[in-house]
Protein backbone atom coordinates (compact mmCIF):
# COMPACT_ATOMS: atom_id res chain seq x y z
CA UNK A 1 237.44 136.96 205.81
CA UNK A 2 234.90 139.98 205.93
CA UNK A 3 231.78 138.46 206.30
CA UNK A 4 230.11 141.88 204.26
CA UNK A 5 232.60 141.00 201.00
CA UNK A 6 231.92 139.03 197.89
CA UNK A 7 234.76 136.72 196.83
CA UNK A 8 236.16 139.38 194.12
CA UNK A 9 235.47 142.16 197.01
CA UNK A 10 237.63 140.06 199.41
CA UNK A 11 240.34 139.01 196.53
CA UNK A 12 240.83 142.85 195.16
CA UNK A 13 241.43 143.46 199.40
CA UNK A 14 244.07 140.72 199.46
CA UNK A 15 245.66 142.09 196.24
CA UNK A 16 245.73 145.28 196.84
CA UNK A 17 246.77 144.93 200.71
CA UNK A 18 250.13 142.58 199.27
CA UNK A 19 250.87 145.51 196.75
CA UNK A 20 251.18 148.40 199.20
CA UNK A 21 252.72 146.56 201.91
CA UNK A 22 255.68 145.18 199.10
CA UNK A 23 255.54 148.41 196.73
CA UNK A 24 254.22 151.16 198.97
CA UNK A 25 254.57 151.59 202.90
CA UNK A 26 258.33 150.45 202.96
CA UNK A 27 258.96 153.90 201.51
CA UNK A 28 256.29 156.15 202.96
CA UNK A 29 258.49 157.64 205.52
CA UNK A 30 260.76 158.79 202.77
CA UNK A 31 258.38 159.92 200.32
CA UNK A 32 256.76 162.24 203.53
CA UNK A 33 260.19 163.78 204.09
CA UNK A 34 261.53 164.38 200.35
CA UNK A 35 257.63 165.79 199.33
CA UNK A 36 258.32 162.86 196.31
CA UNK A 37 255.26 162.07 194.14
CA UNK A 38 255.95 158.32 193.32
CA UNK A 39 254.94 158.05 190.04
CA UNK A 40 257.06 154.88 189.30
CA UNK A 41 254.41 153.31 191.73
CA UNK A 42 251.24 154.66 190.05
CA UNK A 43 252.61 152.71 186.78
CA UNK A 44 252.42 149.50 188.67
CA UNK A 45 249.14 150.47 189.85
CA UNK A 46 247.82 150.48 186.04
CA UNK A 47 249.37 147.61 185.60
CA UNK A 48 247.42 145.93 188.00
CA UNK A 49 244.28 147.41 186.63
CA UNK A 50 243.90 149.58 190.23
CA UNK A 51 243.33 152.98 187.78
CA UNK A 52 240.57 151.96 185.95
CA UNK A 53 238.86 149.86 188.68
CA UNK A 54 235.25 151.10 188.80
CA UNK A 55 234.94 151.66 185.04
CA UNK A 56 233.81 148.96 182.49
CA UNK A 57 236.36 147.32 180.67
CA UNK A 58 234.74 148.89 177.54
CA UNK A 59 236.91 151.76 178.34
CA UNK A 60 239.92 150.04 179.39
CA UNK A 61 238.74 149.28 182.94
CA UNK A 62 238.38 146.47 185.60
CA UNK A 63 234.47 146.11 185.65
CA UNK A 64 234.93 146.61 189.84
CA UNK A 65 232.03 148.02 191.98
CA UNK A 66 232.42 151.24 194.08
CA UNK A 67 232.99 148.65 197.38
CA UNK A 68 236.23 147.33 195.35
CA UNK A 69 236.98 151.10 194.52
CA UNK A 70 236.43 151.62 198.50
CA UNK A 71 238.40 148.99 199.47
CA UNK A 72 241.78 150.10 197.42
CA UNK A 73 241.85 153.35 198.72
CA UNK A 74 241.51 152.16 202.34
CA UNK A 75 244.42 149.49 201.91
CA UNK A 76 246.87 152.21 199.68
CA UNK A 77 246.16 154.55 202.32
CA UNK A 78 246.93 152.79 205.03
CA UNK A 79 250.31 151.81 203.53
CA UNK A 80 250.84 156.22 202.73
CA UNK A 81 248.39 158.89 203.01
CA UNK A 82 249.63 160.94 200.52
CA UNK A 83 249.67 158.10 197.99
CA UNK A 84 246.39 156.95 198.57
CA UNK A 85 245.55 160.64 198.26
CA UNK A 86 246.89 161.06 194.88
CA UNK A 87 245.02 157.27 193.71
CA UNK A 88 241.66 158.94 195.36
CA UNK A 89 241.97 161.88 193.08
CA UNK A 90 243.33 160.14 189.94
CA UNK A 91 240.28 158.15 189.69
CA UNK A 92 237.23 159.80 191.71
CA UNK A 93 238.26 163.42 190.60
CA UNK A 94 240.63 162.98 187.62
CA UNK A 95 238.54 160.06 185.36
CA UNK A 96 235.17 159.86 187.23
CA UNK A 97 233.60 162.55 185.84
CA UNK A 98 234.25 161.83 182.17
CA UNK A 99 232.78 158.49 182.96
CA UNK A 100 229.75 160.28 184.41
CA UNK A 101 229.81 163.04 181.56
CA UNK A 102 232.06 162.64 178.76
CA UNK A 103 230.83 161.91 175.30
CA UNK A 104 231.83 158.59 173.57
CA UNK A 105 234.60 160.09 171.23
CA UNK A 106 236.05 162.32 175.17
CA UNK A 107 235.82 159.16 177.11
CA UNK A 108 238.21 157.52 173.77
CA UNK A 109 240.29 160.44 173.93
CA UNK A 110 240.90 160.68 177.58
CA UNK A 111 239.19 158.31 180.01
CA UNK A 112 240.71 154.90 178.37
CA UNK A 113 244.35 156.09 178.49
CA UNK A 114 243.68 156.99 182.33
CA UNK A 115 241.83 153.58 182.80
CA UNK A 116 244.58 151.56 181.69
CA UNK A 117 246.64 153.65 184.11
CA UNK A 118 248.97 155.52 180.79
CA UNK A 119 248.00 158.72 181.82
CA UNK A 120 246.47 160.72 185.32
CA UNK A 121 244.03 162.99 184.95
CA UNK A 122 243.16 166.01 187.67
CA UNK A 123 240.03 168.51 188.36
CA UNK A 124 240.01 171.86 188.77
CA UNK A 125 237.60 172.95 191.20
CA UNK A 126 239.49 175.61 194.26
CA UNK A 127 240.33 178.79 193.77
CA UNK A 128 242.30 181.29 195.95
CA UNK A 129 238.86 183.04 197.15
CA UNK A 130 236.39 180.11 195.98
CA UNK A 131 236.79 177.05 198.42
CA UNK A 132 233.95 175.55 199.97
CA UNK A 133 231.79 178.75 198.10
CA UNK A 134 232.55 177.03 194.63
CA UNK A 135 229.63 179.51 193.76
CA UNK A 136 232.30 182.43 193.62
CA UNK A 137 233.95 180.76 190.91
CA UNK A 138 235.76 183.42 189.11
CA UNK A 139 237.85 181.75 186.61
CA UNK A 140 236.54 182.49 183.29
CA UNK A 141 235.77 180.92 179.44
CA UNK A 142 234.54 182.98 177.17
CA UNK A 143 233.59 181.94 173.12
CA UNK A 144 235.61 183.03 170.86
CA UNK A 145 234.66 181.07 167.41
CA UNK A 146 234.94 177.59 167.79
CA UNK A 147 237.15 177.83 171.15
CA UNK A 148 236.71 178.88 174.40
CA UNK A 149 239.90 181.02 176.18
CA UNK A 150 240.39 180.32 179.64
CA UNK A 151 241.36 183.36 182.49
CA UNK A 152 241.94 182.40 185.98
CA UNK A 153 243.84 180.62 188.45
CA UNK A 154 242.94 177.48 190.64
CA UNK A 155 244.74 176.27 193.86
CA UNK A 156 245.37 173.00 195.96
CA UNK A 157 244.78 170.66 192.66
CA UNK A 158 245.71 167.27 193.00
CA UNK A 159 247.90 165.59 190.40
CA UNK A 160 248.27 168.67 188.25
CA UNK A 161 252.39 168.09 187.73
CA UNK A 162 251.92 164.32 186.38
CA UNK A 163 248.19 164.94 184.48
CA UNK A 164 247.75 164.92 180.73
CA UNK A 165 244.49 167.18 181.37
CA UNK A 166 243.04 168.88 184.21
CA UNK A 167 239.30 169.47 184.33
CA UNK A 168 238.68 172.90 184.65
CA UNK A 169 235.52 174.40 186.13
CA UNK A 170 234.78 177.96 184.58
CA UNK A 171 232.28 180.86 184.03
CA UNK A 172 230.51 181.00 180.85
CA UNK A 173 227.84 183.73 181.50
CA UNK A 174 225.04 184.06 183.33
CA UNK A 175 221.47 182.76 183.99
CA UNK A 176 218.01 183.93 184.10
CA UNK A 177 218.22 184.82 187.76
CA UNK A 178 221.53 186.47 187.08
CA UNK A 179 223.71 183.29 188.69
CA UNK A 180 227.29 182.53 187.24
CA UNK A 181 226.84 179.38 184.62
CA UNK A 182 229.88 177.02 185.52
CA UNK A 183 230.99 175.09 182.55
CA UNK A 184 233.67 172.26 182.75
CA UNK A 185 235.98 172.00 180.22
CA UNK A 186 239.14 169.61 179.44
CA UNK A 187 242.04 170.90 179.62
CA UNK A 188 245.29 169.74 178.44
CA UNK A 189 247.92 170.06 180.47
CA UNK A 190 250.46 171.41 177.04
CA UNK A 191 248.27 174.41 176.62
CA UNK A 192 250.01 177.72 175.39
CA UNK A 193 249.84 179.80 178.46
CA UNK A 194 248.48 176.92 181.06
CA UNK A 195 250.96 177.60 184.08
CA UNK A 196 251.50 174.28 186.58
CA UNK A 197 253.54 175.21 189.66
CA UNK A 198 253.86 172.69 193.32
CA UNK A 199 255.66 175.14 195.03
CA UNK A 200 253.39 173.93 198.48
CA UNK A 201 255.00 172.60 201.48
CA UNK A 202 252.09 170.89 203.29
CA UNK A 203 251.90 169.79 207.07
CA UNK A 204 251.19 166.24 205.56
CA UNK A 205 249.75 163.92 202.93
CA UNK A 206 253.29 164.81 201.41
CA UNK A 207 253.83 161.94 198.89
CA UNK A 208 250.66 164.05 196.90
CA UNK A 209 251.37 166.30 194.27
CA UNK A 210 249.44 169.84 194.73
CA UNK A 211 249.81 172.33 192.67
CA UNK A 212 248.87 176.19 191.69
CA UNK A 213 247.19 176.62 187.89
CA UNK A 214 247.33 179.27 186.00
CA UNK A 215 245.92 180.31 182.76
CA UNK A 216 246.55 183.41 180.78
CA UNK A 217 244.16 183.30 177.75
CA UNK A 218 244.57 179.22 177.28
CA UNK A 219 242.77 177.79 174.55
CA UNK A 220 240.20 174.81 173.83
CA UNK A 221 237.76 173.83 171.03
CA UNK A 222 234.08 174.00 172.50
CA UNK A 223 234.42 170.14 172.12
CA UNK A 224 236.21 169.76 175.05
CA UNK A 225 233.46 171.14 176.96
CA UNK A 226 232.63 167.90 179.33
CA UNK A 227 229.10 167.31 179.64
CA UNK A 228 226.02 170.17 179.75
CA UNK A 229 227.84 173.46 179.48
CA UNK A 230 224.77 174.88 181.60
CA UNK A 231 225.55 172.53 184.11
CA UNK A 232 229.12 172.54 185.55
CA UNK A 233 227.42 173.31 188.85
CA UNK A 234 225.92 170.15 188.94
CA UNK A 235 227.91 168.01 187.52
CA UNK A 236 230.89 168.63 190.06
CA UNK A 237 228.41 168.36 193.17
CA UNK A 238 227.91 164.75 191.93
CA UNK A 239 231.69 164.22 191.27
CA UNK A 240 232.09 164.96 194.80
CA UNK A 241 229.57 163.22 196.21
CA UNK A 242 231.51 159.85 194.82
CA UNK A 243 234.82 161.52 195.54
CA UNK A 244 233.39 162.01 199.22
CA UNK A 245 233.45 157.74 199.51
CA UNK A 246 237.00 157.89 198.49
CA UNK A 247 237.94 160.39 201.17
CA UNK A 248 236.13 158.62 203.84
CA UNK A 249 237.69 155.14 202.87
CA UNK A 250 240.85 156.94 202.61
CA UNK A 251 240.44 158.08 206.74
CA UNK A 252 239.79 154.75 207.44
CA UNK A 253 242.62 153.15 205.65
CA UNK A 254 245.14 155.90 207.24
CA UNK A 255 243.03 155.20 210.69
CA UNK A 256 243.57 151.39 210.53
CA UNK A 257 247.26 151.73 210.52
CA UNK A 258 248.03 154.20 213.21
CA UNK A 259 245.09 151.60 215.49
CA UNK A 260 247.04 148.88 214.43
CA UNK A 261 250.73 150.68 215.52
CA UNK A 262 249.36 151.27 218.55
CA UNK A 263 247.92 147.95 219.60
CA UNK A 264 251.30 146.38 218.55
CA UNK A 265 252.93 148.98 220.69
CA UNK A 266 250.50 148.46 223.68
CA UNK A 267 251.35 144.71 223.58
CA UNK A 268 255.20 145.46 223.46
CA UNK A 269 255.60 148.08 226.22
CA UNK A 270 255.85 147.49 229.41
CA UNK A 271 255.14 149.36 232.25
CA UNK A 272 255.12 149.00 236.39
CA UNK A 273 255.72 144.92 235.16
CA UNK A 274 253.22 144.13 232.65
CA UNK A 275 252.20 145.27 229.17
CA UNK A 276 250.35 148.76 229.30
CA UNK A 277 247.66 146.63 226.76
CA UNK A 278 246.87 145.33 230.33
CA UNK A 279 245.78 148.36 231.63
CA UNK A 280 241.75 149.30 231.33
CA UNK A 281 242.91 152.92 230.41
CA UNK A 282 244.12 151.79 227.53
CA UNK A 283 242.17 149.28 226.84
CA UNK A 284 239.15 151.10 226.82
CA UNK A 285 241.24 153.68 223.69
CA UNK A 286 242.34 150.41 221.93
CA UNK A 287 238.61 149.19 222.13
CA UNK A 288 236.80 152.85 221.45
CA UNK A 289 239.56 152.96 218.06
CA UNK A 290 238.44 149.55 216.78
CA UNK A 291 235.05 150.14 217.29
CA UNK A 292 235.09 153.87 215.19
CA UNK A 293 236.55 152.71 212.79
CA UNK A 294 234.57 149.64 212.03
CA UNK A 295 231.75 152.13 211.51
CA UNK A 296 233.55 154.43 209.69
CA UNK A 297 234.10 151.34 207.08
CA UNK A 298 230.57 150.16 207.12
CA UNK A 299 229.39 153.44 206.30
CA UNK A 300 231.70 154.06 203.39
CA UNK A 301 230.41 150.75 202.08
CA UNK A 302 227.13 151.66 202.19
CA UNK A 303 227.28 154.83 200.54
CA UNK A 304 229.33 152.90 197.80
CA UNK A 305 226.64 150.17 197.85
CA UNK A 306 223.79 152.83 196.97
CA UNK A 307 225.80 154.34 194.64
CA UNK A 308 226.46 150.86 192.95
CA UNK A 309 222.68 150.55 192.94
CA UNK A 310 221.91 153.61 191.55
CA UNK A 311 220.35 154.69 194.95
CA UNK A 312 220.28 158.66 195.92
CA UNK A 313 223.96 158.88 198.18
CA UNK A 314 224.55 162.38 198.69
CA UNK A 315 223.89 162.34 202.09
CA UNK A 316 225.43 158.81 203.40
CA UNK A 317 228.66 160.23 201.37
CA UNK A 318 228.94 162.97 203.58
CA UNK A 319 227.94 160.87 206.55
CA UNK A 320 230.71 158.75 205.48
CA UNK A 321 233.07 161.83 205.01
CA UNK A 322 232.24 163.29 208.17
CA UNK A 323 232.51 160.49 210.63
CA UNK A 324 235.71 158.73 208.78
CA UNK A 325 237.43 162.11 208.99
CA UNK A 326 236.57 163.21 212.59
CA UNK A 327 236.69 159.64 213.91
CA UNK A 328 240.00 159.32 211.98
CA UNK A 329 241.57 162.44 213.59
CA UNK A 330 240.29 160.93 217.24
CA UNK A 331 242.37 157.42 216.66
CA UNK A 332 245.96 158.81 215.00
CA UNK A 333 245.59 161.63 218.19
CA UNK A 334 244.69 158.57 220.43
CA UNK A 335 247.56 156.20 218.87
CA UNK A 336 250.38 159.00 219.74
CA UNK A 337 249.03 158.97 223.18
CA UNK A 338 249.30 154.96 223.83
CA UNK A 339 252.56 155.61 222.50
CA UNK A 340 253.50 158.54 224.76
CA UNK A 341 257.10 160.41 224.20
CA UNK A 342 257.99 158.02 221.65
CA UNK A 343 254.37 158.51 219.41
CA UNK A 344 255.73 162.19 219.30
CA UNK A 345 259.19 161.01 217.45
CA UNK A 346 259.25 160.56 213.75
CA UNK A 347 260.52 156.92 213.97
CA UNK A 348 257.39 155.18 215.26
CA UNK A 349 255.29 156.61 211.98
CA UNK A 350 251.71 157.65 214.23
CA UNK A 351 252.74 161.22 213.82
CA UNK A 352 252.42 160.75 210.18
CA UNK A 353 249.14 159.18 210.06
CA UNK A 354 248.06 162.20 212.50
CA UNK A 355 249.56 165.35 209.63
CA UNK A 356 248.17 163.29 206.77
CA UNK A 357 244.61 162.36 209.15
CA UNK A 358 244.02 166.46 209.44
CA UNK A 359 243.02 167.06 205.30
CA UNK A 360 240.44 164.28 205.17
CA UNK A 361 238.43 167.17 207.55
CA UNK A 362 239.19 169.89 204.94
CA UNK A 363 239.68 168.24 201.44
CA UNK A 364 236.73 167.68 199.22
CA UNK A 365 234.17 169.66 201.42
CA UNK A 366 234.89 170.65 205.13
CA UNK A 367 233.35 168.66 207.64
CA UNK A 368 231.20 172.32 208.05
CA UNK A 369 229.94 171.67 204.62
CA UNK A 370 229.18 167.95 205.14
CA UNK A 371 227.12 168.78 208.29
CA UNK A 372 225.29 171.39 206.06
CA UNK A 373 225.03 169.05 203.09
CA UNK A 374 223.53 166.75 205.69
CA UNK A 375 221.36 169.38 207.03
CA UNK A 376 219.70 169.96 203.46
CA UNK A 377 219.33 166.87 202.83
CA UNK A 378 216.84 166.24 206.09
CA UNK A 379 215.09 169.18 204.90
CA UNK A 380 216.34 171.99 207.27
C-alpha cells in the first residue's frame, strides 16, 4: 500500500488500475496502429464515475480530490498514452474550467452531462501561429446584438470529434494599454459554420483524437461567454496550471510501464549465463528509472495537494510538468536500451511508451515555458 494514500486514495488506485489493465492496455497496441479514439471505453469510464472525479457530486460528480484525479491519469496512462491523454483533457481542459468559471445555470447545461461521463467536452486554446505565445491569439468574437460571431481557426485540440462543446478562447477588443482582451466562450460543437476535421497523423499518443477547428462566422448568445469576458487570459493560465498535474501524472503513468517492461525483461534475458538484471550496468538504469520516477509522482501529488488546499500551485505544477516529462523521456529511452534490438521492434510495446513519452515535453506548455513559468515565479 502507498504509505502517502488515504484509504479512498489507495481504493480509486486499485479500481482504476483493474479497469485499464481488463478494459484498456489489452488493446493499446491496436488503437496506436488504427489512430482509433475508443470511445466505447470512455462510456465505461462514466460509468464508473472516472469523468466527473474531482467535481462535487452536486454536479453529477465523485466528490474525489485532485490526488484521486492524479492517480487515474497515471494508472489509464500507463495502460495507453493516448487514452489517458484524451481522459487528461476531457476533464482538466474539457470540464475543469466550467467548474472553475461557469455560472450555475452553464455548469447545469454543460458540466453535469460531462460529469456523469454523457458527454466530452474540449478547449480551444492553439492556433496555427499562437502556441506557447497564446498572447497572439487571433481568433476573433465580435458583438453583434445579443450574440457574439466567431472568426478563426484553432489547431492540435483534444477531443474536438467526440465533444458536445469546445471552449473557445477569442478576441473581444482591446484594453487600456492597447492588449488583445481574450474572452472564452462555449461553443457547441452543431454550430452553423463550426468546421471539426482529425486529418493528423501523429508520431504517437495515437488512441487521442486531435483535431483542426474552424469557424466561419459561428454563432453564440453572449450567455455562453464562460466566466469574466475581460479575463479569458487568466482564466486559461489557471486551467493550465491544473491541467499541468494531469500531464505530469500522465508521464509518470506512461513512465511506470515502459520501467516496469524493462525490469521484467532484465530478469528474463540472459546474457554470457546469467540474467543481464545481474549486471551493475543495468542495474544502476533499473535503479536511476525507479528512483525518477518516484519523484516525478511525489511531486505531482504535491502540486495536487496544494491545489486541494487552496494553496498557490503554479509553480510546483510546472515543476511537476517539467521533471515528469523530461524524466519520463529519460526512462522509455532507457527501457529500449535494456531491451536492445528487440526494444526497437513494435512487439515488446517500449517504443510506444517512448512516441507517446515525447508530447508530455510539448503539450500544455513546453518544458521552455515551464522553466520560464518557474523563472517568474522566483522572481527573475
Amino acid at each position: 500500500m502507498d504509505f502517502s494514500l488515504t484509504k479512498e486514495q489507495q481504493m480509486i488506485k486499485e479500481m482504476v488500475r483493474n479497469f485499464a489493465e481488463k478494459e484498456i492496455a489489452p488493446y493499446a497496441a491496436k488503437w496506436d496502429e488504427e489512430a482509433h479514439f475508443p470511445l466505447d471505453v470512455f462510456r465505461k469510464m462514466g460509468e464508473l464515475g472516472l469523468l466527473g472525479l474531482p467535481f462535487p457530486e452536486e454536479y453529477g460528480g465523485a466528490g474525489g480530490d485532485t490526488i484521486s484525479y492524479a492517480i487515474a491519469v497515471e494508472e489509464i496512462g500507463r495502460a495507453c498514452g493516448g487514452t489517458g491523454l484524451s481522459y487528461a483533457a476531457a476533464v482538466s481542459l474539457g470540464a475543469s474550467p466550467i467548474y472553475y468559471f461557469g455560472t450555475e445555470e452553464q455548469k447545469q447545461k454543460w458540466l453535469v452531462p460531462m460529469a456523469k461521463g454523457e458527454t466530452l467536452g474540449a478547449f480551444g486554446l492553439t492556433e496555427p501561429n499562437a502556441g506557447s505565445d497564446a498572447g497572439g491569439t487571433r481568433t476573433t468574437a465580435v458583438l453583434d446584438g445579443d450574440e457574439y460571431v466567431i472568426n478563426g481557426e484553432k489547431c492540435w485540440i483534444t477531443n474536438a470529434q467526440y465533444a458536445r462543446q469546445v471552449i473557445v478562447t477569442a478576441v473581444t477588443g482591446k484594453d487600456a494599454r492597447g492588449k488583445n482582451i481574450i474572452t472564452a466562450l462555449i461553443v457547441p460543437t452543431d454550430s452553423p459554420g463550426f468546421t471539426i476535421r482529425s486529418n493528423y497523423d501523429k508520431m504517437g499518443v495515437r488512441a487521442s483524437n486531435t483535431c483542426e477547428l474552424v469557424f466561419e462566422n459561428v454563432r453564440v448568445p453572449k450567455e455562453n461567454v464562460l466566466g469574466d469576458p475581460q479575463k479569458g487570459f487568466k482564466q486559461f493560465l489557471y486551467t493550465l496550471d491544473g491541467g499541468r498535474i494531469s500531464i505530469a501524472a500522465l508521464a509518470v503513468g506512461i513512465a511506470q510501464a515502459a520501467f516496469e517492461k524493462a525490469l521484467q525483461y532484465a530478469k528474463e534475458r540472459v546474457q554470457f549465463g546469467q540474467p543481464i538484471s545481474k549486471f551493475q550496468a543495468i542495474q544502476f538504469k533499473l535503479a536511476d528509472m525507479a528512483m525518477e520516477i518516484e519523484l516525478a509522482r511525489n511531486m505531482v501529488y504535491k502540486a495536487a495537494w496544494l491545489k486541494d488546499q487552496g494553496k498557490p500551485f503554479t509553480k510546483e505544477a510546472s515543476f511537476a510538468k517539467l521533471f515528469a516529462s523530461e524524466m519520463g523521456f529519460r526512462v522509455c529511452n532507457q527501457a529500449i536500451q535494456i531491451h536492445g534490438g528487440y526494444g526497437y521492434m513494435k512487439e515488446y510495446g517500449v517504443e510506444r511508451h517512448l512516441r507517446d513519452i515525447k508530447l508530455m515535453e510539448i503539450g500544455e506548455g513546453t518544458s521552455e515555458i515551464q522553466r520560464l513559468v518557474i523563472a517568474r515565479q522566483l522572481g527573475c
